[in-house]
N, C-alpha and C. Protein backbone atom coordinates (compact mmCIF):
# COMPACT_ATOMS: atom_id res chain seq x y z
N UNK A 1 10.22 13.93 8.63
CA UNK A 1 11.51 14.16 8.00
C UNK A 1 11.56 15.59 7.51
N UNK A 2 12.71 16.33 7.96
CA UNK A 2 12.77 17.65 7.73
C UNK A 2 13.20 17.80 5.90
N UNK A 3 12.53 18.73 5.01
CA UNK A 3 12.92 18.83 4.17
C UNK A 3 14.66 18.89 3.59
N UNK A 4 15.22 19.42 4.41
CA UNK A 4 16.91 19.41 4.07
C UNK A 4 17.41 18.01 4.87
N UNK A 5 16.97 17.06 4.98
CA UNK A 5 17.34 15.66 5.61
C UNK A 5 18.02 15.10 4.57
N UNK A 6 19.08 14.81 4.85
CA UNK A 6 19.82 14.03 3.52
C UNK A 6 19.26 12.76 3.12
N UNK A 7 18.67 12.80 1.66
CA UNK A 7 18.50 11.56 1.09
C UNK A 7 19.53 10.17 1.10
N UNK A 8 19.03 8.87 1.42
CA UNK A 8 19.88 7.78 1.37
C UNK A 8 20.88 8.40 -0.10
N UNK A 9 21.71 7.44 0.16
CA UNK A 9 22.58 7.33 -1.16
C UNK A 9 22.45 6.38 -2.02
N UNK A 10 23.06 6.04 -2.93
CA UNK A 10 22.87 5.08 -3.56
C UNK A 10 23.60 3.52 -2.83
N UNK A 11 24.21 3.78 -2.44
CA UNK A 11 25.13 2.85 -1.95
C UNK A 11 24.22 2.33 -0.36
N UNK A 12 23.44 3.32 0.64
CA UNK A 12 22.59 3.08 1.39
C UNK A 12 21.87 2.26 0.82
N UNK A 13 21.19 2.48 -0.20
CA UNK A 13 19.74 1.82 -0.53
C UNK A 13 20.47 0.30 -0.71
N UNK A 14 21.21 0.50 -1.46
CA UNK A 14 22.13 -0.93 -1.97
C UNK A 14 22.03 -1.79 -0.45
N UNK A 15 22.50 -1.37 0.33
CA UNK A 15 22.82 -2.12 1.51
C UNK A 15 21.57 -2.68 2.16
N UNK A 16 20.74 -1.78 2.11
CA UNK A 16 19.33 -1.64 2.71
C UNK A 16 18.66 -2.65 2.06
N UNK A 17 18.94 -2.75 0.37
CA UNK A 17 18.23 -4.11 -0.45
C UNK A 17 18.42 -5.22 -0.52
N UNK A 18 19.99 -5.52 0.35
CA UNK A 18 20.40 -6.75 0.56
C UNK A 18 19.88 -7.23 1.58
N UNK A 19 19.32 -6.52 2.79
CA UNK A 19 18.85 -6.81 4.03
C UNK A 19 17.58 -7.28 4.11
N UNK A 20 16.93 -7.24 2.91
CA UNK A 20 15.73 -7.18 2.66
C UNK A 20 15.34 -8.55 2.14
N UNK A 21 14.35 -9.47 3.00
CA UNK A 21 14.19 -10.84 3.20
C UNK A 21 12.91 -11.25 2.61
N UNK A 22 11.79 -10.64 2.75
CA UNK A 22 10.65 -10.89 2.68
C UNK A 22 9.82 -9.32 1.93
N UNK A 23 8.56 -9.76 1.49
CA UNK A 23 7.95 -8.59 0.76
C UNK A 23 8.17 -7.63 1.43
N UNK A 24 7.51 -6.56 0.86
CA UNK A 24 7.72 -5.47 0.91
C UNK A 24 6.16 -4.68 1.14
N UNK A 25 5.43 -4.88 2.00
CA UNK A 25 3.63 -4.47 1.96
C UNK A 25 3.11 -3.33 2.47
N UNK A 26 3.04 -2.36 1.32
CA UNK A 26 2.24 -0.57 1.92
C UNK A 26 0.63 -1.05 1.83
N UNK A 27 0.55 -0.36 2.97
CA UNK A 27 -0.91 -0.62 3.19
C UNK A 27 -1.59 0.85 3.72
N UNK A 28 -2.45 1.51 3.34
CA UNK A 28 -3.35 2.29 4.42
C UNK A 28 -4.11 3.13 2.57
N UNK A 29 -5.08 4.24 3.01
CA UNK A 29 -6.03 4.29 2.48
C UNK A 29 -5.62 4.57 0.89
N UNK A 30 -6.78 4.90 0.22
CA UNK A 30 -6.67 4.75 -1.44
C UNK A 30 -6.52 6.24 -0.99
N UNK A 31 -5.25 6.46 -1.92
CA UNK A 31 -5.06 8.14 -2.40
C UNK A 31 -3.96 8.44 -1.67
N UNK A 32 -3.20 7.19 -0.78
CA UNK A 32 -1.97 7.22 0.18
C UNK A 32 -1.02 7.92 -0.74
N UNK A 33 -0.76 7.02 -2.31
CA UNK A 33 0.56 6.73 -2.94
C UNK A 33 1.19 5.68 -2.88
N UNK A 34 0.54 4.57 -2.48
CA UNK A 34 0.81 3.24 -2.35
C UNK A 34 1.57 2.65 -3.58
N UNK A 35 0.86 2.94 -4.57
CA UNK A 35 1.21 2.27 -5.81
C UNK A 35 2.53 3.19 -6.43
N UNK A 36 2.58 4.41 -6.72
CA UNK A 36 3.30 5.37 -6.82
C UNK A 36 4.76 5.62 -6.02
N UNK A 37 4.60 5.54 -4.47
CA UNK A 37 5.82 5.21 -3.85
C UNK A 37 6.02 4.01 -4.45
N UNK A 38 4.92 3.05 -4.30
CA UNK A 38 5.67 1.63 -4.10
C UNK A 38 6.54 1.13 -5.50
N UNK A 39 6.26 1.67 -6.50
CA UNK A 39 6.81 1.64 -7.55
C UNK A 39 8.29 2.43 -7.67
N UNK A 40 8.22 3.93 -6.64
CA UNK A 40 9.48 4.13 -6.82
C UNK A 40 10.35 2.86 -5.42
N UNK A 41 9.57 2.84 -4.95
CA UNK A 41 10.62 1.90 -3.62
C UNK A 41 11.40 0.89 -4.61
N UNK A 42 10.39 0.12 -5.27
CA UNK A 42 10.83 -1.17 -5.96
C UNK A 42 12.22 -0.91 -6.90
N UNK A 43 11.97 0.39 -7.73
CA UNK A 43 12.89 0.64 -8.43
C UNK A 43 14.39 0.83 -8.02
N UNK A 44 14.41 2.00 -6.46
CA UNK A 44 14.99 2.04 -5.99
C UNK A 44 15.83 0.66 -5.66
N UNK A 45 14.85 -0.12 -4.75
CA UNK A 45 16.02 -1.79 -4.41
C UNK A 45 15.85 -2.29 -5.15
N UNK A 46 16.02 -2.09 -6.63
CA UNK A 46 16.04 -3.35 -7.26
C UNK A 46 15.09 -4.38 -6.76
N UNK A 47 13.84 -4.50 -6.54
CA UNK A 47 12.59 -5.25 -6.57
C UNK A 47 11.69 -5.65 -7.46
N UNK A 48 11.09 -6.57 -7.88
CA UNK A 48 10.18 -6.36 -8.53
C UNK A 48 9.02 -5.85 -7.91
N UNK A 49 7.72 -4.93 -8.60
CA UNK A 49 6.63 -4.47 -8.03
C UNK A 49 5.55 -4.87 -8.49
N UNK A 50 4.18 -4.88 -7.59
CA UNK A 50 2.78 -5.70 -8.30
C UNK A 50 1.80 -4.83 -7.43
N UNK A 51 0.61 -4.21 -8.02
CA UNK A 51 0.16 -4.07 -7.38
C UNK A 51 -0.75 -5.21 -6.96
N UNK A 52 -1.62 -4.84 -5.70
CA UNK A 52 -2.56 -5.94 -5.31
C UNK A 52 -3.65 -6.23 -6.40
N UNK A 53 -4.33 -4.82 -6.36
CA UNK A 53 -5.37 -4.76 -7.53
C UNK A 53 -5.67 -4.50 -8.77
N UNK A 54 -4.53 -4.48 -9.09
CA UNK A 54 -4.23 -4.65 -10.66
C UNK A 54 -3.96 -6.11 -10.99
N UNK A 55 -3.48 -6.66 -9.79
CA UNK A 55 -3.21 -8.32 -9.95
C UNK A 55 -4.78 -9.12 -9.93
N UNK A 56 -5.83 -8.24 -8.76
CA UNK A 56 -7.45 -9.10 -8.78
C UNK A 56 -7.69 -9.04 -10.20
N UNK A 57 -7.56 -7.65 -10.57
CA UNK A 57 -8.22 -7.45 -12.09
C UNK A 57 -8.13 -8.71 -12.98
N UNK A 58 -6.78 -8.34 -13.24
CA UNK A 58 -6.14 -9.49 -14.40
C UNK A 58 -6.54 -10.81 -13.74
N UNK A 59 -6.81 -11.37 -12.70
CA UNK A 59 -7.47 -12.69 -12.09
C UNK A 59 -8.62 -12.91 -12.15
N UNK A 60 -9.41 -12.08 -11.94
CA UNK A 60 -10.99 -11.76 -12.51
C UNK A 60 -11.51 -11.52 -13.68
N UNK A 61 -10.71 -11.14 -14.41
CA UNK A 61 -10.84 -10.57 -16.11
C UNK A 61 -11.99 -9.17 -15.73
N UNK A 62 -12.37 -8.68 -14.28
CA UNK A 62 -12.94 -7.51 -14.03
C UNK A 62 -11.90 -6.14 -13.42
N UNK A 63 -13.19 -5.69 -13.43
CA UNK A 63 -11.99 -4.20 -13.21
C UNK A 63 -12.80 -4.11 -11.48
N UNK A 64 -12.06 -3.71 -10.68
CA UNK A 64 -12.14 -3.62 -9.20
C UNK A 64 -14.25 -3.40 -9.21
N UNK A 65 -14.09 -2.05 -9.67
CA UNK A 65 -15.68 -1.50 -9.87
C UNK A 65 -16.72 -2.64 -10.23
N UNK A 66 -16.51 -3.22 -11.14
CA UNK A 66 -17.19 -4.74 -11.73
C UNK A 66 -17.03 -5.50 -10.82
N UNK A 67 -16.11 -5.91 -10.08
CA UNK A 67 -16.39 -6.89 -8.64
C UNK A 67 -17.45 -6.65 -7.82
N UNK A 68 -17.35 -5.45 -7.50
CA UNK A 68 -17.95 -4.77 -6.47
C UNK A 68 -19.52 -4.81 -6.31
N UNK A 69 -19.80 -4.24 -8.05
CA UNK A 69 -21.18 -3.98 -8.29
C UNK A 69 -21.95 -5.29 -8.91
N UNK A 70 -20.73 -6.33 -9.09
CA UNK A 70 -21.54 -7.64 -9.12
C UNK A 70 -21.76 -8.91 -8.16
N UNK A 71 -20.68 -8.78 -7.55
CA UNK A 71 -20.82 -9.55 -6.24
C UNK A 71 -20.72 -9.04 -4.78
N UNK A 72 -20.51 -7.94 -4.58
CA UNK A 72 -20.33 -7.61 -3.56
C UNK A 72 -18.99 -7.06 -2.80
N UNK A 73 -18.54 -6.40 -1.79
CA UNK A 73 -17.64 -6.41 -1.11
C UNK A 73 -17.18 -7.68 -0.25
N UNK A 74 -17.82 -8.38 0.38
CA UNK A 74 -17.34 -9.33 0.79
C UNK A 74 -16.23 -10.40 -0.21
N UNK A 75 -17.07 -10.30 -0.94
CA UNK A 75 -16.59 -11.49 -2.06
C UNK A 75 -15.05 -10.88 -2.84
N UNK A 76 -15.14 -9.98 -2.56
CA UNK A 76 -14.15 -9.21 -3.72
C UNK A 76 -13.19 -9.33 -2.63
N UNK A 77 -13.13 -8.66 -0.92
CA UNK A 77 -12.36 -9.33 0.02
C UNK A 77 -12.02 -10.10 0.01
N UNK A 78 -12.64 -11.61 -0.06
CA UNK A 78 -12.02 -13.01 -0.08
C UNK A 78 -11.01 -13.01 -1.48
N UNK A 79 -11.31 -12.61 -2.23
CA UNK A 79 -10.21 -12.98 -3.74
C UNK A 79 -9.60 -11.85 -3.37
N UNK A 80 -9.28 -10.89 -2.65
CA UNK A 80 -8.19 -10.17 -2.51
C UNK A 80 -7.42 -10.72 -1.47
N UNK A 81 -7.85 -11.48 -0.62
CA UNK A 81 -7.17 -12.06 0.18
C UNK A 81 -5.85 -13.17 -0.44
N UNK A 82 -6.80 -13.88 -0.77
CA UNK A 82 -6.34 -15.44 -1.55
C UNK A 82 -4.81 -14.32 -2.97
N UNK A 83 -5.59 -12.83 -3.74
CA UNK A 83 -4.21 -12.96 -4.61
C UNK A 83 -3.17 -12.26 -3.65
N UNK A 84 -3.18 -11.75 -2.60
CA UNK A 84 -2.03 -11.18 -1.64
C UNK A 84 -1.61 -12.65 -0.96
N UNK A 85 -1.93 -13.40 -0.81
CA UNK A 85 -1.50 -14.85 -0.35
C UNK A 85 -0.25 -14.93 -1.38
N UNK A 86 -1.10 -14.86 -2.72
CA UNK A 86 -0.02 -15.65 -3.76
C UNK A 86 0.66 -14.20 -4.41
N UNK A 87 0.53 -13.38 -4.19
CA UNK A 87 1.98 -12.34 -3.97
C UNK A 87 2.71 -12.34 -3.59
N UNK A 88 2.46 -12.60 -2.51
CA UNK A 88 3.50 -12.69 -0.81
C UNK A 88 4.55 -13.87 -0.99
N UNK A 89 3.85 -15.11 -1.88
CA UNK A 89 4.61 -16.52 -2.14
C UNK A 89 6.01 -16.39 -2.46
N UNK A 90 7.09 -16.61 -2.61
CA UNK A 90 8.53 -16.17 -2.68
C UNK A 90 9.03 -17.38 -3.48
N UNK A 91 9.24 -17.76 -4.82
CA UNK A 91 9.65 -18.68 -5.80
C UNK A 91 11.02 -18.89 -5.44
N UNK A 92 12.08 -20.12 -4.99
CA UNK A 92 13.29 -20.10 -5.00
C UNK A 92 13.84 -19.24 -5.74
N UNK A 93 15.02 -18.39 -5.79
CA UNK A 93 16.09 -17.60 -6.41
C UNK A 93 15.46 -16.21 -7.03
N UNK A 94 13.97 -16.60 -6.19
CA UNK A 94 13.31 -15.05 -6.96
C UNK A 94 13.69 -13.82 -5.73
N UNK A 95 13.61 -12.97 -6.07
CA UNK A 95 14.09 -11.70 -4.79
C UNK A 95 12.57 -11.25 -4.54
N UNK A 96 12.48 -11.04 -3.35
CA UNK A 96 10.71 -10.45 -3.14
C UNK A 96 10.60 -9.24 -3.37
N UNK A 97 8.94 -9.08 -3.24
CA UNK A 97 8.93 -8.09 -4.06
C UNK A 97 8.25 -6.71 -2.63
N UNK A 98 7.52 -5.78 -3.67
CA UNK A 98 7.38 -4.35 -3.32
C UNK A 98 5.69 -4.65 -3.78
N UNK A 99 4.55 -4.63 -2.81
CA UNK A 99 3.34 -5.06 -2.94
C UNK A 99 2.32 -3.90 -2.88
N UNK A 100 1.10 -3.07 -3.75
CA UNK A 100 1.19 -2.00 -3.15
C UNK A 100 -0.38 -2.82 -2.74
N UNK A 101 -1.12 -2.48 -1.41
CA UNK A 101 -2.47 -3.32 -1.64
C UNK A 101 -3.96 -1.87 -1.90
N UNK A 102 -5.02 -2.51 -1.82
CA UNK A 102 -5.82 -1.80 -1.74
C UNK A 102 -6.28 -1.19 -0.41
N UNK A 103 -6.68 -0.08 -0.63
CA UNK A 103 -7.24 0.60 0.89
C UNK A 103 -7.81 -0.04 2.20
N UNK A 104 -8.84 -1.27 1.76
CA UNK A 104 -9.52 -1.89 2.47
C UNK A 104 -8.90 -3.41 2.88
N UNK A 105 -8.07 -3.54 2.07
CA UNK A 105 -7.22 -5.16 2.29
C UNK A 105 -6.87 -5.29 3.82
N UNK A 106 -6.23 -4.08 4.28
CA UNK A 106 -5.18 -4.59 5.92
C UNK A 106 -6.95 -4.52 6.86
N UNK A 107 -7.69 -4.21 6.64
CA UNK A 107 -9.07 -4.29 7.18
C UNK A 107 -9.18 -5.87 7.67
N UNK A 108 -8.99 -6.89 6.44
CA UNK A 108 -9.33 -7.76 6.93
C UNK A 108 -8.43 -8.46 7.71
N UNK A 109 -9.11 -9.06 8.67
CA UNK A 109 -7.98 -9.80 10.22
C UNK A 109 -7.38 -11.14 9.33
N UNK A 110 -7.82 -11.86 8.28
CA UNK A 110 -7.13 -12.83 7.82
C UNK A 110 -6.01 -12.05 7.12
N UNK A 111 -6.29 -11.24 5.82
CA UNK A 111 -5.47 -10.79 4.72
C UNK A 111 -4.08 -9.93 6.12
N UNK A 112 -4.49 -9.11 7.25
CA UNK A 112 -3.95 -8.16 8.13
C UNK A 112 -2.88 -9.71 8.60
N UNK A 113 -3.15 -10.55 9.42
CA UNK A 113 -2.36 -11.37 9.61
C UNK A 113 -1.40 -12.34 9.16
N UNK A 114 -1.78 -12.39 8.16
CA UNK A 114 -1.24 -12.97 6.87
C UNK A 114 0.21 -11.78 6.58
N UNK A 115 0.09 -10.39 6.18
CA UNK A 115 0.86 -9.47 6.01
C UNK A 115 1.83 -9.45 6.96
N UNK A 116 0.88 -9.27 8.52
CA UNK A 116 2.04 -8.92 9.52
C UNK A 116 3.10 -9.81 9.79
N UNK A 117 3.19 -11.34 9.56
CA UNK A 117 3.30 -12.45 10.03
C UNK A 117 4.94 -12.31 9.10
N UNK A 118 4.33 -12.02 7.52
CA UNK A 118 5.56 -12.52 6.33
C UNK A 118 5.46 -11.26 5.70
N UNK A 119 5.68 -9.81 6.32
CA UNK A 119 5.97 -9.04 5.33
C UNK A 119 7.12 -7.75 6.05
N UNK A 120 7.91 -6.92 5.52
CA UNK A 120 7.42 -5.75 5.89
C UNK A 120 6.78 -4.85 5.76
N UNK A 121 5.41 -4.57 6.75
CA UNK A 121 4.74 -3.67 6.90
C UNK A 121 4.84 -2.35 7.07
N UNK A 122 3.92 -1.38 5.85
CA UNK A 122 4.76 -0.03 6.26
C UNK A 122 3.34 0.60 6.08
N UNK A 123 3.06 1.63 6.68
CA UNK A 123 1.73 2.14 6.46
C UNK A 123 1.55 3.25 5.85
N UNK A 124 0.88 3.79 4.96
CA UNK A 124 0.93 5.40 4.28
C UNK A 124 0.14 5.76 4.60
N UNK A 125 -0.08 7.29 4.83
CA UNK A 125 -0.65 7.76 6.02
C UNK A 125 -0.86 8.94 5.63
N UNK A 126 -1.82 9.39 5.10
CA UNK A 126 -2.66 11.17 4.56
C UNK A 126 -3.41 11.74 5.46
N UNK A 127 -3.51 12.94 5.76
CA UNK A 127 -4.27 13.58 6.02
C UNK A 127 -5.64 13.63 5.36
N UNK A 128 -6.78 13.73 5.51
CA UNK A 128 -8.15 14.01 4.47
C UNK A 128 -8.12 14.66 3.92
N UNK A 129 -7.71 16.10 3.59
CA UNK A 129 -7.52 16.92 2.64
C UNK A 129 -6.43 16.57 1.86
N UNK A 130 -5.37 16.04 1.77
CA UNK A 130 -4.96 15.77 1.08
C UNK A 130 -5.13 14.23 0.18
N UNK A 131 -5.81 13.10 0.90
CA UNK A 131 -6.64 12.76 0.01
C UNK A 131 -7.63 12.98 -0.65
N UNK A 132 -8.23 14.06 -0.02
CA UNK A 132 -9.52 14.33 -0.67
C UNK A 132 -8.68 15.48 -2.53
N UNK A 133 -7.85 15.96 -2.20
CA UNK A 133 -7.23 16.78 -3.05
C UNK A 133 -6.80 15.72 -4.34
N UNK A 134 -6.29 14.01 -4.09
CA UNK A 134 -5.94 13.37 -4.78
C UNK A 134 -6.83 12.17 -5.57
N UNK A 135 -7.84 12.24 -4.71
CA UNK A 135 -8.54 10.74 -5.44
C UNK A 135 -10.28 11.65 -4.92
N UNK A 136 -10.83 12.26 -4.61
CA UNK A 136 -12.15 13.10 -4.17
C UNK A 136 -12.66 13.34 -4.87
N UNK A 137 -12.34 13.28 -6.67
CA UNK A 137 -13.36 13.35 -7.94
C UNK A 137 -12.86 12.13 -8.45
N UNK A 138 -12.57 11.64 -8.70
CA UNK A 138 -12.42 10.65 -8.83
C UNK A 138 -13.73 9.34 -8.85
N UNK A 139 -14.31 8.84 -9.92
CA UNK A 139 -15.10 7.86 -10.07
C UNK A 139 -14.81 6.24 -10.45
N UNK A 140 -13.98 6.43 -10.12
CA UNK A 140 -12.89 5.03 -10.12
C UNK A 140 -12.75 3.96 -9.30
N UNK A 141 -13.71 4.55 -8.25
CA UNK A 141 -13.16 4.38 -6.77
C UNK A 141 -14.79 4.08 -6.41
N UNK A 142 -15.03 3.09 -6.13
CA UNK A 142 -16.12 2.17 -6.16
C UNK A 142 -17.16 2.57 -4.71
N UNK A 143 -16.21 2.32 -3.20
CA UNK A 143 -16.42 3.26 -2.07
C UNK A 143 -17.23 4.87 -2.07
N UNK A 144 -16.28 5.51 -2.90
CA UNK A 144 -16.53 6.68 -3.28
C UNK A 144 -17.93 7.43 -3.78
N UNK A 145 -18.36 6.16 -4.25
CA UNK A 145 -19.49 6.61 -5.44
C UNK A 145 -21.06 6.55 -4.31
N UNK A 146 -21.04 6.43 -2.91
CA UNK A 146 -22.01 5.95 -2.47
C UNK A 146 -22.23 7.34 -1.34
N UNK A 147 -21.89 8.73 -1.43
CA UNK A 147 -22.43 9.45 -1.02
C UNK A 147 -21.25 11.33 -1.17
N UNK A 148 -21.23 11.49 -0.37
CA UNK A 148 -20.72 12.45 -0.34
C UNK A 148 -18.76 12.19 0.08
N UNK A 149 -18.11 12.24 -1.37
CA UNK A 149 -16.39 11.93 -0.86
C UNK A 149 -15.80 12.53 0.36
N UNK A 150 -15.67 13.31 0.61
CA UNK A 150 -15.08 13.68 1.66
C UNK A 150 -15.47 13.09 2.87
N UNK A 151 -16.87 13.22 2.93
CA UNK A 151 -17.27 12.18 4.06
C UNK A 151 -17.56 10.92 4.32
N UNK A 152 -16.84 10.34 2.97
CA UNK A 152 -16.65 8.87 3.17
C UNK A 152 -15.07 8.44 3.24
N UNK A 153 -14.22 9.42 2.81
CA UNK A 153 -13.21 9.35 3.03
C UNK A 153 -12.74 9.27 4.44
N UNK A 154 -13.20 10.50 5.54
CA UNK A 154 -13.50 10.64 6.59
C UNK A 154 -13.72 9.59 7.31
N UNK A 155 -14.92 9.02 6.89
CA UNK A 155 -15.76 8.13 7.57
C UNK A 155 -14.16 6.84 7.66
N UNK A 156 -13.99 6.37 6.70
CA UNK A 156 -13.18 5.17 6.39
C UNK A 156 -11.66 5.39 7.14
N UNK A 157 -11.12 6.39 6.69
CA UNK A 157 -10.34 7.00 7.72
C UNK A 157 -10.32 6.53 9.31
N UNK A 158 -10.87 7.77 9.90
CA UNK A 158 -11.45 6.90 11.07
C UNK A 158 -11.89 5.41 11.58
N UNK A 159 -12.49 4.91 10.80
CA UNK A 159 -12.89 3.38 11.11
C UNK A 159 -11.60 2.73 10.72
N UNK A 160 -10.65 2.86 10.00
CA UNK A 160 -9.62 1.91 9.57
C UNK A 160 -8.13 2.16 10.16
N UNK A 161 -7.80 3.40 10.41
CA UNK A 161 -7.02 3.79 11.57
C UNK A 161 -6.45 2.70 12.26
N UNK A 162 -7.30 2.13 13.33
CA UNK A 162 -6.84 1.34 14.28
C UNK A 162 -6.42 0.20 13.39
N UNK A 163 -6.63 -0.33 12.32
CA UNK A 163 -6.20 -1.42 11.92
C UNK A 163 -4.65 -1.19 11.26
N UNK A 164 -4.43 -0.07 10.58
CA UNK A 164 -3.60 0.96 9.96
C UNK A 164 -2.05 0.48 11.03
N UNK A 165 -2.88 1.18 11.90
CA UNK A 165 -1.39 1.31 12.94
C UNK A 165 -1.09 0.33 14.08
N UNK A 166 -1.39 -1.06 13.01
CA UNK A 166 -0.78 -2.19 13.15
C UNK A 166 0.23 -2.77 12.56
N UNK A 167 0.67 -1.69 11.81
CA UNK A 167 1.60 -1.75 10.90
C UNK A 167 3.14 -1.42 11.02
N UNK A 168 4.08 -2.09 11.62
CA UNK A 168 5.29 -1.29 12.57
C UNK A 168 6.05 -0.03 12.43
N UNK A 169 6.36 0.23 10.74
CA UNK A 169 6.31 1.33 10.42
C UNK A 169 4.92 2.06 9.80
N UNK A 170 5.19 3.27 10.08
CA UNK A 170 4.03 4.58 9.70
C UNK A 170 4.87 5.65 9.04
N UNK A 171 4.67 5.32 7.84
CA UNK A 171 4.88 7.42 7.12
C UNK A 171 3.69 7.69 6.52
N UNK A 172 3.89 9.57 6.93
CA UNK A 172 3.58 10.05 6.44
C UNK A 172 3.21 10.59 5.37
N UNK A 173 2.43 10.48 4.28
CA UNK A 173 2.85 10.89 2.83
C UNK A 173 1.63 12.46 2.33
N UNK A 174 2.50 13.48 2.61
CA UNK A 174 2.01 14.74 2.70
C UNK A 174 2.42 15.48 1.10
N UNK A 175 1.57 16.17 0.75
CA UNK A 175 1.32 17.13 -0.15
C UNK A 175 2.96 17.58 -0.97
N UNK A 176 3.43 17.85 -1.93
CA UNK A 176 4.89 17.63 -1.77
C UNK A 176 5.55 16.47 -2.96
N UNK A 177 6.75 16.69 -3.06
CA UNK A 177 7.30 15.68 -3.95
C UNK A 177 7.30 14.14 -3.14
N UNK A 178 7.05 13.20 -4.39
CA UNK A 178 7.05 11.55 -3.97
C UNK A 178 8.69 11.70 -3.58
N UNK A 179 9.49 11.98 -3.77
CA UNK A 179 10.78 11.17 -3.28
C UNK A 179 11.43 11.63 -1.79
N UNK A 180 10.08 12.52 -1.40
CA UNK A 180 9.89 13.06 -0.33
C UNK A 180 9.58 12.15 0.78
N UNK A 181 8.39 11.01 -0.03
CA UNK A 181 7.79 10.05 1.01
C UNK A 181 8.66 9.02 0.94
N UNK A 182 9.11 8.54 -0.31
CA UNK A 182 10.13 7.57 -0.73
C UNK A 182 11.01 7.98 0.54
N UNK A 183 12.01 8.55 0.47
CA UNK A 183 13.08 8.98 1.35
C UNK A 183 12.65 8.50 2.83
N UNK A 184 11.30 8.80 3.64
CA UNK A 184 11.12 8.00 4.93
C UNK A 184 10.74 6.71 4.36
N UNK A 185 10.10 6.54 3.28
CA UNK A 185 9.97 4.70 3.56
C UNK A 185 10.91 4.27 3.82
N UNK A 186 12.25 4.55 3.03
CA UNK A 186 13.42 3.68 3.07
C UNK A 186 14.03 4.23 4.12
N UNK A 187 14.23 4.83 4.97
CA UNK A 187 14.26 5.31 6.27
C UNK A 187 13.70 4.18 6.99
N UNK A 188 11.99 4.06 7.19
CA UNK A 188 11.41 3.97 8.05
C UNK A 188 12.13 2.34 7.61
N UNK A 189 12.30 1.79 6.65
CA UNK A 189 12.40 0.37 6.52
C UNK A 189 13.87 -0.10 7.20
N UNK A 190 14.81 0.65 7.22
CA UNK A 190 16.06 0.83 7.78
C UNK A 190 16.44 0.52 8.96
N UNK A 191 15.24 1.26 9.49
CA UNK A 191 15.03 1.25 11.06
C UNK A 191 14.88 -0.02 11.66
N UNK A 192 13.73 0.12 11.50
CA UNK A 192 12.92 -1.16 11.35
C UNK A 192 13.38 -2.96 11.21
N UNK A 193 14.65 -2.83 10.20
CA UNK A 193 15.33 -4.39 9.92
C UNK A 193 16.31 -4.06 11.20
């Protein structure tokens, strides 16, 4: 999207939020803007927003890092699976929502099928330097802590890619103002319905 691309309007988005049936699921690596767009998306359509892993937390009474370093990655997969299940769930007269997940969630072929099946899928999509610019000191980030960032960023990158762009829409989310990336989500979601 060229910088002078006219932003939706208000009255677009309006239209765009009525069309809108089922969640709402950004998926691709930590340091995308997942949570950040996805919070402005939600606001934008009138959605409610959750993230994935702020939802394990509060289900675990742990913080992502405490999963990790006590049971494992696998395990922390399966209960991320099971609370994007019950995200995704749609309560009569409730409007769905705007989901942001964790980096490694669309990885798995259950949690990945589950998404593609009942959501719209949208993928966020960095370059390495510019994640590495956003989350690369960062000790928060559980992955992170097990060698050299950049080259695990790299590394994960690459390996998760192909799962990534299983996702029907793909933006970009480059260096730059958020309502920059906002502006193709709701684009790319436009399209897309």
């Amino acid at each position: 999207m060229d910088v002078d691309e006219p932003r939706p309007t208000g009255e677009e988005i309006a239209a765009l939020a009525r069309r809108i049936d089922r969640p709402v699921v950004l998926v691709g690596m930590m340091g995308t803007g997942k949570t950040s767009v996805g919070r402005k998306l939600a606001h934008a359509l009138g959605l409610p927003f959750v993230d994935a892993d702020e939802a394990i937390e509060e289900a675990a009474h742990m913080s992502i890092a405490e999963i990790f370093g006590t049971y494992g990655e696998d395990y922390f997969r399966d209960g991320e699976r099971r609370v994007i299940a019950r995200l995704m769930e749609r309560q009569p007269g409730q409007p769905p929502r705007v989901i942001a997940t964790g980096g490694g969630a669309f990885v798995n072929p259950q949690t990945r099928a589950l998404i593609l099946a009942n959501a719209i899928t949208v993928w966020l999509d960095s370059d390495i330097e510019t994640l590495f610019e956003r989350i690369g000191r960062s000790d928060k980030r559980p992955l992170l802590r097990q060698g050299d960032p950049r080259d695990i960023l790299t590394r994960l990158r690459t390996e998760r890619e192909p799962y990534y762009a299983e996702a029907p829409i793909h933006i970009t989310s480059g260096p730059g103002p958020q309502a920059r990336t906002l502006a193709k989500v709701l684009k790319g979601i436009d399209e897309w319905l």
